[in-house]
PDB file of N, CA and C in Angstrom:
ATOM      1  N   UNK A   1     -21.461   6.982  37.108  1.00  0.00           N
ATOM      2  CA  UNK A   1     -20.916   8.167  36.468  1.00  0.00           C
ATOM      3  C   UNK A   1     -21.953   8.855  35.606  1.00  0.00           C
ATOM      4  N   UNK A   2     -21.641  10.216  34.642  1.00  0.00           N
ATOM      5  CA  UNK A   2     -22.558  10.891  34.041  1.00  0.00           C
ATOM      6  C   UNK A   2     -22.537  10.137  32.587  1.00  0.00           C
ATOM      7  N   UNK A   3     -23.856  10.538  32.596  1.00  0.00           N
ATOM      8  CA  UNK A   3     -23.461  10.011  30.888  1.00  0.00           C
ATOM      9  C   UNK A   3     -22.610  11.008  30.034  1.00  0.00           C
ATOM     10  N   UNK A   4     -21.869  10.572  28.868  1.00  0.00           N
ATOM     11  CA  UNK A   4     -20.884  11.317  28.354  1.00  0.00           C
ATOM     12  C   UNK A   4     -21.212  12.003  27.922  1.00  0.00           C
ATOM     13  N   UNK A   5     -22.548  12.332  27.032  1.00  0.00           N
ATOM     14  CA  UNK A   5     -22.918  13.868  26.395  1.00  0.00           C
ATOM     15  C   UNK A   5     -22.505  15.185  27.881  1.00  0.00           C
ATOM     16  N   UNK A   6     -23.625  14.487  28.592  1.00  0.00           N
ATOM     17  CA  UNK A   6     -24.081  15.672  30.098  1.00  0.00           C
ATOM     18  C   UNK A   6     -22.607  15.928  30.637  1.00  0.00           C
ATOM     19  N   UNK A   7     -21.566  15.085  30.638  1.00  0.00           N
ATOM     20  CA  UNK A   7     -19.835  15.538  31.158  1.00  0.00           C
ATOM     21  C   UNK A   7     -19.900  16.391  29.986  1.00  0.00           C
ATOM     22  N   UNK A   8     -19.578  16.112  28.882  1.00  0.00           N
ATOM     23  CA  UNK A   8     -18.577  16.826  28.345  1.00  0.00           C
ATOM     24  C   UNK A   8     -19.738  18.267  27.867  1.00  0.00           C
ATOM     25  N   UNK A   9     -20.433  18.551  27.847  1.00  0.00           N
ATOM     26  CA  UNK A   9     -21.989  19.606  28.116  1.00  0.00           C
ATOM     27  C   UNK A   9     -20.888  20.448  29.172  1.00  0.00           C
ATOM     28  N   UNK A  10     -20.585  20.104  29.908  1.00  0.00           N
ATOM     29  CA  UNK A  10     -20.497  20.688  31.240  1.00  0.00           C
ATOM     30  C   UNK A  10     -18.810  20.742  31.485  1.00  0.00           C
ATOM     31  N   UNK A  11     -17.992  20.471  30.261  1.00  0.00           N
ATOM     32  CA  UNK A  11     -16.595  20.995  30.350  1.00  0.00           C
ATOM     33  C   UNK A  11     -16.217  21.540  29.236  1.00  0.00           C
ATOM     34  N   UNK A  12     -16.874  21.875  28.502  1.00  0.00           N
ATOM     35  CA  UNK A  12     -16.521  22.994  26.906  1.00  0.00           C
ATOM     36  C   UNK A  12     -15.463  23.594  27.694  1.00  0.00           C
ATOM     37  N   UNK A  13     -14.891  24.312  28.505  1.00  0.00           N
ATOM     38  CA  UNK A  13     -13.960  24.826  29.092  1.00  0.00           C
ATOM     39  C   UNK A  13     -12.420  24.569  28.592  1.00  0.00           C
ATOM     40  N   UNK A  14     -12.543  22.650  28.783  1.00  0.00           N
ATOM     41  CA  UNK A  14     -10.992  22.044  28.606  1.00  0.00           C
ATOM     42  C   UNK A  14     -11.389  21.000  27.199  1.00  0.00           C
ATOM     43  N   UNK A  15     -12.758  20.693  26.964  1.00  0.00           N
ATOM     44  CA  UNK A  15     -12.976  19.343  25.634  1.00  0.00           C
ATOM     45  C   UNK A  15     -13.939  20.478  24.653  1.00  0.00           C
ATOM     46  N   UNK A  16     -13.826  19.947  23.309  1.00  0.00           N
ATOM     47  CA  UNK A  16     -14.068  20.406  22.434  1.00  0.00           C
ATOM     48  C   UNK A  16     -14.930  19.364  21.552  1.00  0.00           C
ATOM     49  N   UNK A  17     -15.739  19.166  21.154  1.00  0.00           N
ATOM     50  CA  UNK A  17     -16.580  18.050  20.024  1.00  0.00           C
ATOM     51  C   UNK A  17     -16.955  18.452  19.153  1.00  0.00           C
ATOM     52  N   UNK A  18     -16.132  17.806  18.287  1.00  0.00           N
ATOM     53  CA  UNK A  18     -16.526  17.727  16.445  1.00  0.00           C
ATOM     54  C   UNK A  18     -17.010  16.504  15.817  1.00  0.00           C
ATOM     55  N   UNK A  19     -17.261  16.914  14.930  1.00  0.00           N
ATOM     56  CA  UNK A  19     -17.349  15.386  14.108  1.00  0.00           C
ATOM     57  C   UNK A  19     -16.183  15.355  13.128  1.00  0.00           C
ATOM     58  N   UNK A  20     -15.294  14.073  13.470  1.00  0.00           N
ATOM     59  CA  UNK A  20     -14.352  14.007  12.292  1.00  0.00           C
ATOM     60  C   UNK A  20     -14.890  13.561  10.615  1.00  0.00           C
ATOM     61  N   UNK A  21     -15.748  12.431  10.813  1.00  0.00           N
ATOM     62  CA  UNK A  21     -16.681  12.616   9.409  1.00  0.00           C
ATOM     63  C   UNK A  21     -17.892  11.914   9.515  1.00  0.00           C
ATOM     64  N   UNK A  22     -18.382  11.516   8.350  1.00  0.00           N
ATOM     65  CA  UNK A  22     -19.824  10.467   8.917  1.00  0.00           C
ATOM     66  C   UNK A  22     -19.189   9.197   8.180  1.00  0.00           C
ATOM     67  N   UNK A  23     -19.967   8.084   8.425  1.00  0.00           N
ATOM     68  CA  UNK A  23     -19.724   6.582   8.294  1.00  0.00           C
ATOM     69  C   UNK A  23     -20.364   6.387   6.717  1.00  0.00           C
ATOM     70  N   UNK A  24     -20.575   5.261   6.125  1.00  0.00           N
ATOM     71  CA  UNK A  24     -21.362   5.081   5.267  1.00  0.00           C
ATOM     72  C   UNK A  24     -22.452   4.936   5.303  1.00  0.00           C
ATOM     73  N   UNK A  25     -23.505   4.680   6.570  1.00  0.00           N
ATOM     74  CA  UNK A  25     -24.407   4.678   6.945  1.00  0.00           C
ATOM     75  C   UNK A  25     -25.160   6.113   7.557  1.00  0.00           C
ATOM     76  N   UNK A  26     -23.884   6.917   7.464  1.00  0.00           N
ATOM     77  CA  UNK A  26     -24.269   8.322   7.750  1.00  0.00           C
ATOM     78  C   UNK A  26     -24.361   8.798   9.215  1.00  0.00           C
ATOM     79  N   UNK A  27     -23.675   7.575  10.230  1.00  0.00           N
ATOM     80  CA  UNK A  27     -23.459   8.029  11.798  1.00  0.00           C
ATOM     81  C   UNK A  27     -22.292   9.239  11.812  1.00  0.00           C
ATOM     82  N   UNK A  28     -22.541  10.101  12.653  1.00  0.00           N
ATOM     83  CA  UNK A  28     -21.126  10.341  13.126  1.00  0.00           C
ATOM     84  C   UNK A  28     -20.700   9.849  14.149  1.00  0.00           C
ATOM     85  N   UNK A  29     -19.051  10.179  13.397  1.00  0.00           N
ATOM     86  CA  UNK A  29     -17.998   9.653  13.996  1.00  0.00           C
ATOM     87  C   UNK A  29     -17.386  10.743  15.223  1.00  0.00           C
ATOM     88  N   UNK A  30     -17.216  11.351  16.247  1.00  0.00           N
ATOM     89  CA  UNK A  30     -16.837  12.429  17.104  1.00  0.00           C
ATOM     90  C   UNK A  30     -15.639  12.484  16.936  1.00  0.00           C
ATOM     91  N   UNK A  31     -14.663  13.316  17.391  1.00  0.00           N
ATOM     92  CA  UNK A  31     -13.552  13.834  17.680  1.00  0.00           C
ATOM     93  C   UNK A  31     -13.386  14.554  18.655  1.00  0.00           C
ATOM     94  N   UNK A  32     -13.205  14.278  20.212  1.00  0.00           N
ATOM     95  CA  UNK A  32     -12.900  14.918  21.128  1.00  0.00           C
ATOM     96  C   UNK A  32     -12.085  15.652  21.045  1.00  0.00           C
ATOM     97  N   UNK A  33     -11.421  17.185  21.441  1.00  0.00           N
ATOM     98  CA  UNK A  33     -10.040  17.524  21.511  1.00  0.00           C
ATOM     99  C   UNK A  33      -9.965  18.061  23.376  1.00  0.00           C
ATOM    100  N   UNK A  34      -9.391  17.438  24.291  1.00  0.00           N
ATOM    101  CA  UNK A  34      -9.113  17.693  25.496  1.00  0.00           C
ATOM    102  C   UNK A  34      -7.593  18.282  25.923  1.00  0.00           C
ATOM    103  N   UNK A  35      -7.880  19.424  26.029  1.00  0.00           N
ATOM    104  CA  UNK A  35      -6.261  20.240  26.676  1.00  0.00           C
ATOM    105  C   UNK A  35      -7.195  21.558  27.449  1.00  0.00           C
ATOM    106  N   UNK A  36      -6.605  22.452  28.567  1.00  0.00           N
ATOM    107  CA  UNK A  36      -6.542  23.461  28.890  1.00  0.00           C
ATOM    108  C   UNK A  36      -6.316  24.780  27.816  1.00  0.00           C
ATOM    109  N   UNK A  37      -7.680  25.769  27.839  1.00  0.00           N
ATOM    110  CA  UNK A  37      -7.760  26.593  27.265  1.00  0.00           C
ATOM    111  C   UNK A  37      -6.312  27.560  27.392  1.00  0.00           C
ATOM    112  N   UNK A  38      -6.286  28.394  26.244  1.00  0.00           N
ATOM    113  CA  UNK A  38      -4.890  29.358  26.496  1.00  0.00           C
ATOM    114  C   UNK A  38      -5.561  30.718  25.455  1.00  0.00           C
ATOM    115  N   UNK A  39      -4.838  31.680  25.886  1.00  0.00           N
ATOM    116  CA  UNK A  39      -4.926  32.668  24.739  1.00  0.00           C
ATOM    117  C   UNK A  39      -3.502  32.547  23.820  1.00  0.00           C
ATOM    118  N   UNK A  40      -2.303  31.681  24.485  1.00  0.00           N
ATOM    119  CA  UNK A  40      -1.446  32.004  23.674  1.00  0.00           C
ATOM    120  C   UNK A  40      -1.012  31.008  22.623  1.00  0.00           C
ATOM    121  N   UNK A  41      -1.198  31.083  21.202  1.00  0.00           N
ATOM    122  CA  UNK A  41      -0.756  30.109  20.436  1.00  0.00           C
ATOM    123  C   UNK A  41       0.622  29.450  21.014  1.00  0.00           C
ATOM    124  N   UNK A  42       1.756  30.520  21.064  1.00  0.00           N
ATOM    125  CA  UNK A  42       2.788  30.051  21.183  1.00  0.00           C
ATOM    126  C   UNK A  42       2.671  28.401  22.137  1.00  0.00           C
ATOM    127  N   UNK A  43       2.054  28.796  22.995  1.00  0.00           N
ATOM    128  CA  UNK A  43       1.884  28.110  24.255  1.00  0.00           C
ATOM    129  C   UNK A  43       1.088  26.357  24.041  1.00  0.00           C
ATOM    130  N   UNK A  44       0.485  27.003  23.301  1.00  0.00           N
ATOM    131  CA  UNK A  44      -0.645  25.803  22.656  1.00  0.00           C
ATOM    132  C   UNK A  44       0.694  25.060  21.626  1.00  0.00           C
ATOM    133  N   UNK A  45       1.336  25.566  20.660  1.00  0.00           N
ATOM    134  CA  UNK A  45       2.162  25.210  19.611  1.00  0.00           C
ATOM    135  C   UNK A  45       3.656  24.371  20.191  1.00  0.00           C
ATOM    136  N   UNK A  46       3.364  24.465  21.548  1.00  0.00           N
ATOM    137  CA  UNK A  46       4.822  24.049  22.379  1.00  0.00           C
ATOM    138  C   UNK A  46       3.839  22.267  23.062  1.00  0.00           C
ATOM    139  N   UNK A  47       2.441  22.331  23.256  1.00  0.00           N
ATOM    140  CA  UNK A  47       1.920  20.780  23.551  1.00  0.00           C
ATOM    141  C   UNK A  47       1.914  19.973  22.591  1.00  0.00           C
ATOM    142  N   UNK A  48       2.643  18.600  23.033  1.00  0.00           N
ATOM    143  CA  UNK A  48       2.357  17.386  22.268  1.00  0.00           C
ATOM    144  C   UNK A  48       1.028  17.080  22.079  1.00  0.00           C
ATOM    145  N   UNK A  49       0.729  16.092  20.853  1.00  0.00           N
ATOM    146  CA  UNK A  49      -0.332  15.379  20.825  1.00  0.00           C
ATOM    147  C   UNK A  49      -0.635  14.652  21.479  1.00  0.00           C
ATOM    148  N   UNK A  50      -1.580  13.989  21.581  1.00  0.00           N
ATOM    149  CA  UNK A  50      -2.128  12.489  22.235  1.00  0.00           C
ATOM    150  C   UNK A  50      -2.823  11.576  21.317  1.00  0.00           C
ATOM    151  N   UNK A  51      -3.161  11.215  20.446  1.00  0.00           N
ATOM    152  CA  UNK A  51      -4.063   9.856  19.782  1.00  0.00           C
ATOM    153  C   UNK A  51      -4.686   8.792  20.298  1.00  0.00           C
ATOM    154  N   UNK A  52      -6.000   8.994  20.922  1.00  0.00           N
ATOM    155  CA  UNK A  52      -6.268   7.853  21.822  1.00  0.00           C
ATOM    156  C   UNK A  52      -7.880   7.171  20.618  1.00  0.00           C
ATOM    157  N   UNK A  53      -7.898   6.273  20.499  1.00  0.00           N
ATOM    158  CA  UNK A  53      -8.657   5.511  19.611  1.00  0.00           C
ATOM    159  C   UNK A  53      -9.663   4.645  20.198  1.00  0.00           C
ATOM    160  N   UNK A  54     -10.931   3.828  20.169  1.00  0.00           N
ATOM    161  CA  UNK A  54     -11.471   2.608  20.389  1.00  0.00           C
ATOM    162  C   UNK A  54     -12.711   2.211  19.425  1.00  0.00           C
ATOM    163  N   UNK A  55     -12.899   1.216  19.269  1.00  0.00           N
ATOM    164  CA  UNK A  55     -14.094   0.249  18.810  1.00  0.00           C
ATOM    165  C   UNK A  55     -13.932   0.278  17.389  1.00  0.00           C
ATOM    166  N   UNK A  56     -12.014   0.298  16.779  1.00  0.00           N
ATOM    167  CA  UNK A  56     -12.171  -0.122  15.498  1.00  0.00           C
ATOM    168  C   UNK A  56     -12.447  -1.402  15.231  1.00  0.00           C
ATOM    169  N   UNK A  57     -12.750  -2.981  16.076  1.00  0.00           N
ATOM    170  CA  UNK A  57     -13.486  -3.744  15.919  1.00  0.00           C
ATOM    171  C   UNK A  57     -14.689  -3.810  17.004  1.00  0.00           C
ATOM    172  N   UNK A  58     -15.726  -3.478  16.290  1.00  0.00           N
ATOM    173  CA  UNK A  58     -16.887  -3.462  16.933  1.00  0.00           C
ATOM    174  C   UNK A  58     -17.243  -4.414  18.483  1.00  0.00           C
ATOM    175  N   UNK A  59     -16.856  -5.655  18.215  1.00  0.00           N
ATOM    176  CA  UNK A  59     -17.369  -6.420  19.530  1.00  0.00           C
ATOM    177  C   UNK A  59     -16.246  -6.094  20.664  1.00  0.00           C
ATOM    178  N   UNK A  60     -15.571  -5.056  20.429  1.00  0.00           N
ATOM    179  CA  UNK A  60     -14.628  -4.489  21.650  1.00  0.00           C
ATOM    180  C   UNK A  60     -15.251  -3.792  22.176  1.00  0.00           C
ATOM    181  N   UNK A  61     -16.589  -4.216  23.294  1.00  0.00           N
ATOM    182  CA  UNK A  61     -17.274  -3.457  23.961  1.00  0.00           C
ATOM    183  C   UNK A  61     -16.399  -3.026  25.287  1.00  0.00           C
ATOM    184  N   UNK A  62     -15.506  -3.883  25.689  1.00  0.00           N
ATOM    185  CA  UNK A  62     -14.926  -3.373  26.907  1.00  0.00           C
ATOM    186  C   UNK A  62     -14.389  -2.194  26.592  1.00  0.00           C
ATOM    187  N   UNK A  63     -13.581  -1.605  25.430  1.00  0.00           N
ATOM    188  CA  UNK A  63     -12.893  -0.665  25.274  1.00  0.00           C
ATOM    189  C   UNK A  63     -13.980   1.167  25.273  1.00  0.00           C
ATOM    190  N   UNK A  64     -14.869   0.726  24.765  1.00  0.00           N
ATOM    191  CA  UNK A  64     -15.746   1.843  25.508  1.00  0.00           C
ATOM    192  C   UNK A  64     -16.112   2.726  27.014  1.00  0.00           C
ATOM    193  N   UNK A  65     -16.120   1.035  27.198  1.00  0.00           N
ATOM    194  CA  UNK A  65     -15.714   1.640  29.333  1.00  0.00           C
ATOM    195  C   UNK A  65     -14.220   2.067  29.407  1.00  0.00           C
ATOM    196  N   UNK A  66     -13.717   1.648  29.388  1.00  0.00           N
ATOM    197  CA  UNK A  66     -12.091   2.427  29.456  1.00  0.00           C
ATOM    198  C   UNK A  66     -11.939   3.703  28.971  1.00  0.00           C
ATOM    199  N   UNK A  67     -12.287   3.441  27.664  1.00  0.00           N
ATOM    200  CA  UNK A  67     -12.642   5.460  26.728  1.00  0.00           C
ATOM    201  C   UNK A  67     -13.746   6.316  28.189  1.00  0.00           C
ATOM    202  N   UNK A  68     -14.508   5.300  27.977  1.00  0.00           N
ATOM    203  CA  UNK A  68     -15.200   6.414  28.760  1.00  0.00           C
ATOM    204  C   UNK A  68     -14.277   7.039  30.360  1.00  0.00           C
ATOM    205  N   UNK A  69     -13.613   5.762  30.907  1.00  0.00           N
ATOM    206  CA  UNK A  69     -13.170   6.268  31.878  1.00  0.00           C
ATOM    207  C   UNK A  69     -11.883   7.164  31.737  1.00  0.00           C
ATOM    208  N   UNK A  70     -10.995   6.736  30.575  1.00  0.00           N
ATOM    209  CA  UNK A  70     -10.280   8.280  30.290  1.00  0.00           C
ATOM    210  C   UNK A  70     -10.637   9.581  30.205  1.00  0.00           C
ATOM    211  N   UNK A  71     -12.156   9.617  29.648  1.00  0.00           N
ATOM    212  CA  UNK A  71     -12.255  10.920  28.936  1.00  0.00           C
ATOM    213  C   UNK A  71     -12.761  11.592  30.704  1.00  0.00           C
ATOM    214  N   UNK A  72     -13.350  10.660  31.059  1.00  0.00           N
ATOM    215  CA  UNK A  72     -13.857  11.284  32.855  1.00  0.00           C
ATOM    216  C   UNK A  72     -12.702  11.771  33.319  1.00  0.00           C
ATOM    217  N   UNK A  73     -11.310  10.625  33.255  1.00  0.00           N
ATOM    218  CA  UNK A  73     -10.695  11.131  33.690  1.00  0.00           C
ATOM    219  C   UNK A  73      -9.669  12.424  33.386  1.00  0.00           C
ATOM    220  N   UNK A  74      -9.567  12.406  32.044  1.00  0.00           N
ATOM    221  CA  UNK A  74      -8.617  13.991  31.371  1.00  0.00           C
ATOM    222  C   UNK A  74      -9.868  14.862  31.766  1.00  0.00           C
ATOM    223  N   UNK A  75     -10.584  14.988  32.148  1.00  0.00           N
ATOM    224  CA  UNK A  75     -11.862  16.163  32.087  1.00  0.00           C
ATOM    225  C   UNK A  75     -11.798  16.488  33.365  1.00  0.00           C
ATOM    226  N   UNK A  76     -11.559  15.634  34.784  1.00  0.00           N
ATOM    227  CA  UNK A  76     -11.606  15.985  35.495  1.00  0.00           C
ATOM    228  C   UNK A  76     -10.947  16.885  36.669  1.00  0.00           C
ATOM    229  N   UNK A  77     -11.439  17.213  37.708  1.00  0.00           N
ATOM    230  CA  UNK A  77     -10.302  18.239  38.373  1.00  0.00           C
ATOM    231  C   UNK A  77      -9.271  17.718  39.584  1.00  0.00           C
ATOM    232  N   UNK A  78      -8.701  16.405  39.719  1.00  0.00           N
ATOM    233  CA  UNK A  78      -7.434  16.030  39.712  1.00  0.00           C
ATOM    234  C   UNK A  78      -6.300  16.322  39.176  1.00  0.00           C
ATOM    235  N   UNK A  79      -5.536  16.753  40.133  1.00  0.00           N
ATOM    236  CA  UNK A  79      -3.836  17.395  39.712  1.00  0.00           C
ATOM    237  C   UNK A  79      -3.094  17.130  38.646  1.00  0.00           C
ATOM    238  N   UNK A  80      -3.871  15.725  38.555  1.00  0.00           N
ATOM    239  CA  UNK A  80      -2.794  15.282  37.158  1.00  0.00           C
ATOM    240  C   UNK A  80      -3.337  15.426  35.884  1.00  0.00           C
ATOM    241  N   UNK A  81      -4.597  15.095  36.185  1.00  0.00           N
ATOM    242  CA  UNK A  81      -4.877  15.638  35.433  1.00  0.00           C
ATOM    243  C   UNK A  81      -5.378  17.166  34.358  1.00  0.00           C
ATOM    244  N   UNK A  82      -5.092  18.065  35.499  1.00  0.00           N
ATOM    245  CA  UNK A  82      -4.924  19.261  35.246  1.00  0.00           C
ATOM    246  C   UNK A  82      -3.624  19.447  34.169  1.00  0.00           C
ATOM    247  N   UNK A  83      -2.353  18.533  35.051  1.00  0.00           N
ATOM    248  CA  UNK A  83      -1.157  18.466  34.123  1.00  0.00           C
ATOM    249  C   UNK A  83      -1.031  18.369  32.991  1.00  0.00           C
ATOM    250  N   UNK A  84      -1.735  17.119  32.739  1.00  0.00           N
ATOM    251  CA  UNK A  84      -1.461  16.550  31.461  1.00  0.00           C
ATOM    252  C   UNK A  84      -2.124  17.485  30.764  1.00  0.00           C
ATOM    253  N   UNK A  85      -3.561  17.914  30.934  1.00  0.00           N
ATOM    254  CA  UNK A  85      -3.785  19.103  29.804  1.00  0.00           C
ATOM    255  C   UNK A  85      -3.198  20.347  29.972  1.00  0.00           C
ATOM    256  N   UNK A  86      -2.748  20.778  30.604  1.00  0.00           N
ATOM    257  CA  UNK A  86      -1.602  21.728  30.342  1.00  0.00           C
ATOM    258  C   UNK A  86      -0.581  21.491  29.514  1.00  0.00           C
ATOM    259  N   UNK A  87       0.263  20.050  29.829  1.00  0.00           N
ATOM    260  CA  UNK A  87       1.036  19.971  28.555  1.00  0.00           C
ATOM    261  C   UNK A  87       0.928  18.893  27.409  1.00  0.00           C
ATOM    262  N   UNK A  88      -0.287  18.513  27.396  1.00  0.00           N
ATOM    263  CA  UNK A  88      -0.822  17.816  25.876  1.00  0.00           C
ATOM    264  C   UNK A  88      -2.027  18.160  25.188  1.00  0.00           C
ATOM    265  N   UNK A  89      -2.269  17.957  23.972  1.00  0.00           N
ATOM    266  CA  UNK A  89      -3.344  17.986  23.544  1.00  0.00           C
ATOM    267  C   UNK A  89      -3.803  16.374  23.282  1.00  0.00           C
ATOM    268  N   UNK A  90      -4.973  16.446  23.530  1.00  0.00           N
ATOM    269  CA  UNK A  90      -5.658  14.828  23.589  1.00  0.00           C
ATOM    270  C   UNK A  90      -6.764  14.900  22.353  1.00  0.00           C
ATOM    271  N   UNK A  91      -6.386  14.094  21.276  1.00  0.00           N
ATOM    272  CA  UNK A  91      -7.447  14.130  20.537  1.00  0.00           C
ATOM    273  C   UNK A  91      -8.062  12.789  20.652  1.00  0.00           C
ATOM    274  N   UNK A  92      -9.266  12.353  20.910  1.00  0.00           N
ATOM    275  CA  UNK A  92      -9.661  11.133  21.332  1.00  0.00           C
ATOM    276  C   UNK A  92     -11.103  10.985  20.026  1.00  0.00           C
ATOM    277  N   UNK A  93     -10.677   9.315  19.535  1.00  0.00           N
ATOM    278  CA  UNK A  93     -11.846   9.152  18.918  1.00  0.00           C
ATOM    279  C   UNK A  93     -12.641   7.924  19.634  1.00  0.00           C
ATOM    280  N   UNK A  94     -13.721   8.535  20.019  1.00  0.00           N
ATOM    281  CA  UNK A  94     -14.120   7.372  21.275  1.00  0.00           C
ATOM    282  C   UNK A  94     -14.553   6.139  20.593  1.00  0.00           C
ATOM    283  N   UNK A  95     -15.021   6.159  19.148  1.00  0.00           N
ATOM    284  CA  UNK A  95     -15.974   4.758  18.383  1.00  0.00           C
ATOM    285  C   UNK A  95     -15.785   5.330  17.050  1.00  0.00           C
ATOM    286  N   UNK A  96     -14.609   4.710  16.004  1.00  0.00           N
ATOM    287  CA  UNK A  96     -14.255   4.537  15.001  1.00  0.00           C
ATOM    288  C   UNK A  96     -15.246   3.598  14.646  1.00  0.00           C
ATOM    289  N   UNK A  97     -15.252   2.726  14.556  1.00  0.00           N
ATOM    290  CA  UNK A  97     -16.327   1.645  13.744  1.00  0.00           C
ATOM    291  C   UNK A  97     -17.750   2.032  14.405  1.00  0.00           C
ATOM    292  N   UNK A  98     -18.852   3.265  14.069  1.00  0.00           N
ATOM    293  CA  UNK A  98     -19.873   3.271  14.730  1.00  0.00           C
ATOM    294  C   UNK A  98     -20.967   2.467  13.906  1.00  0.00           C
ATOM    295  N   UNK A  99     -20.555   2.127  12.660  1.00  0.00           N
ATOM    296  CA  UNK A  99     -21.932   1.808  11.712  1.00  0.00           C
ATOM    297  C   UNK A  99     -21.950   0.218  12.180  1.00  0.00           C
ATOM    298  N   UNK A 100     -20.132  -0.594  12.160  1.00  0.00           N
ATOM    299  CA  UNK A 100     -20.251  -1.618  13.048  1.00  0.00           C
ATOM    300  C   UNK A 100     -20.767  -1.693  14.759  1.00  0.00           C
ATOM    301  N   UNK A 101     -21.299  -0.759  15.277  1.00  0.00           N
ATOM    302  CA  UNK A 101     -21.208  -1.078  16.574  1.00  0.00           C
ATOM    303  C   UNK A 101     -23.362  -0.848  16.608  1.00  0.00           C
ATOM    304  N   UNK A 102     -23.270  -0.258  15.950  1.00  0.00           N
ATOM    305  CA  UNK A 102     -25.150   0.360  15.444  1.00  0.00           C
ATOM    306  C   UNK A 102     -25.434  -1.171  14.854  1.00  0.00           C
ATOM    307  N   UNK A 103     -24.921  -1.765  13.795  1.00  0.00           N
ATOM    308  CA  UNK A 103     -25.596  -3.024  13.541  1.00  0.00           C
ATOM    309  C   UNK A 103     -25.413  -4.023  14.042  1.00  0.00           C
ATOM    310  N   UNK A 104     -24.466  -4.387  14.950  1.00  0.00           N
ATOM    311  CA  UNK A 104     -23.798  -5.438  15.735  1.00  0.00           C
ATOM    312  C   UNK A 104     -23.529  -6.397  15.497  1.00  0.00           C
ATOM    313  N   UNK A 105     -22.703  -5.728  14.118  1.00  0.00           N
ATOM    314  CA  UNK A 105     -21.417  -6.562  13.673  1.00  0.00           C
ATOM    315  C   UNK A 105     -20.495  -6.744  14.632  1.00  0.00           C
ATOM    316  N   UNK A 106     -19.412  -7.814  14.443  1.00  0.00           N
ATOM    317  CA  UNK A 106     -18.507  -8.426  15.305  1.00  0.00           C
ATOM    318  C   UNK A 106     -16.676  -7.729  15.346  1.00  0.00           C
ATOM    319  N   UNK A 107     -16.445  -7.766  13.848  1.00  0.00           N
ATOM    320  CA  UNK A 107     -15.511  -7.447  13.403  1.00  0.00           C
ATOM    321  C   UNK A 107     -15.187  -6.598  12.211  1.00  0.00           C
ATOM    322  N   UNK A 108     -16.329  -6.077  12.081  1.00  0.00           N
ATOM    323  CA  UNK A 108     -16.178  -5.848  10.466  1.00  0.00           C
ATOM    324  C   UNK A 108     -17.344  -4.262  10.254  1.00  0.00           C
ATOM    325  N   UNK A 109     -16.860  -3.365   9.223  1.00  0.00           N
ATOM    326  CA  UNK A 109     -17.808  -2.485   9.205  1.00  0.00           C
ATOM    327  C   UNK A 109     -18.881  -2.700   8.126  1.00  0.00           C
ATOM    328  N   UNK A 110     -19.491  -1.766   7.747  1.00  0.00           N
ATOM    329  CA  UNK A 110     -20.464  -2.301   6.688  1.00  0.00           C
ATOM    330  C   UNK A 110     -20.090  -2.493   5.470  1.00  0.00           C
ATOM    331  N   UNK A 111     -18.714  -2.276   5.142  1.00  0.00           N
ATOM    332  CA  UNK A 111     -18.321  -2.162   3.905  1.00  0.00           C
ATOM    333  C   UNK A 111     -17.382  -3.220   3.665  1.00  0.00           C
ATOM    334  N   UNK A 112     -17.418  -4.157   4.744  1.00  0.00           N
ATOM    335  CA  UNK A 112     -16.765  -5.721   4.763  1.00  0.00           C
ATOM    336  C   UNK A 112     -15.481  -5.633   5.886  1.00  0.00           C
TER     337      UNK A 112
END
């Protein structure tokens, strides 16, 4: 697959990237937002949320491949997934614990 910067580079269209804040170590933390563009609030104000989370304990490396394979998959151009961003908004935080996952800590962030 692509690496995740070069996908989501190449779908500003339907995903959006922010930083929700920085760590204590000063990483950021991202905030995906994945839904189908609209001009109409109303329209936007009628989709549910989504909350999708991983690596609030660091040695959950498997859960990265899975994030990653969601975000391939809400991004991509399969039917259903066309759906679902039509009627949700997906806010995805792909690596909550990044300062634990940068020092390779196990369970714990830098602040215990």
């Amino acid at each position: 697959g692509k690496d995740l910067t070069t996908l989501l580079s190449t779908k500003s269209h339907i995903v959006q990237r922010n930083v929700l804040c920085k760590t204590i170590a000063g990483h950021k933390v991202d905030l995906l937002t994945i839904t189908e563009k609209t001009q109409s609030p109303k329209e936007l104000a009628k989709r549910k949320g989504v909350v999708l989370t991983a690596r609030v304990h660091p040695g959950e490396s498997n859960s990265s491949l899975v994030m990653k394979g969601v975000i391939e998959f809400l991004t991509s151009d399969c039917v259903e997934a066309q759906l679902l961003r039509r009627n949700f908004i997906f806010k995805i935080v792909p690596m909550i614990n990044v300062d634990g996952v940068v020092y390779g800590n196990y369970r714990c962030s830098l602040s215990g």
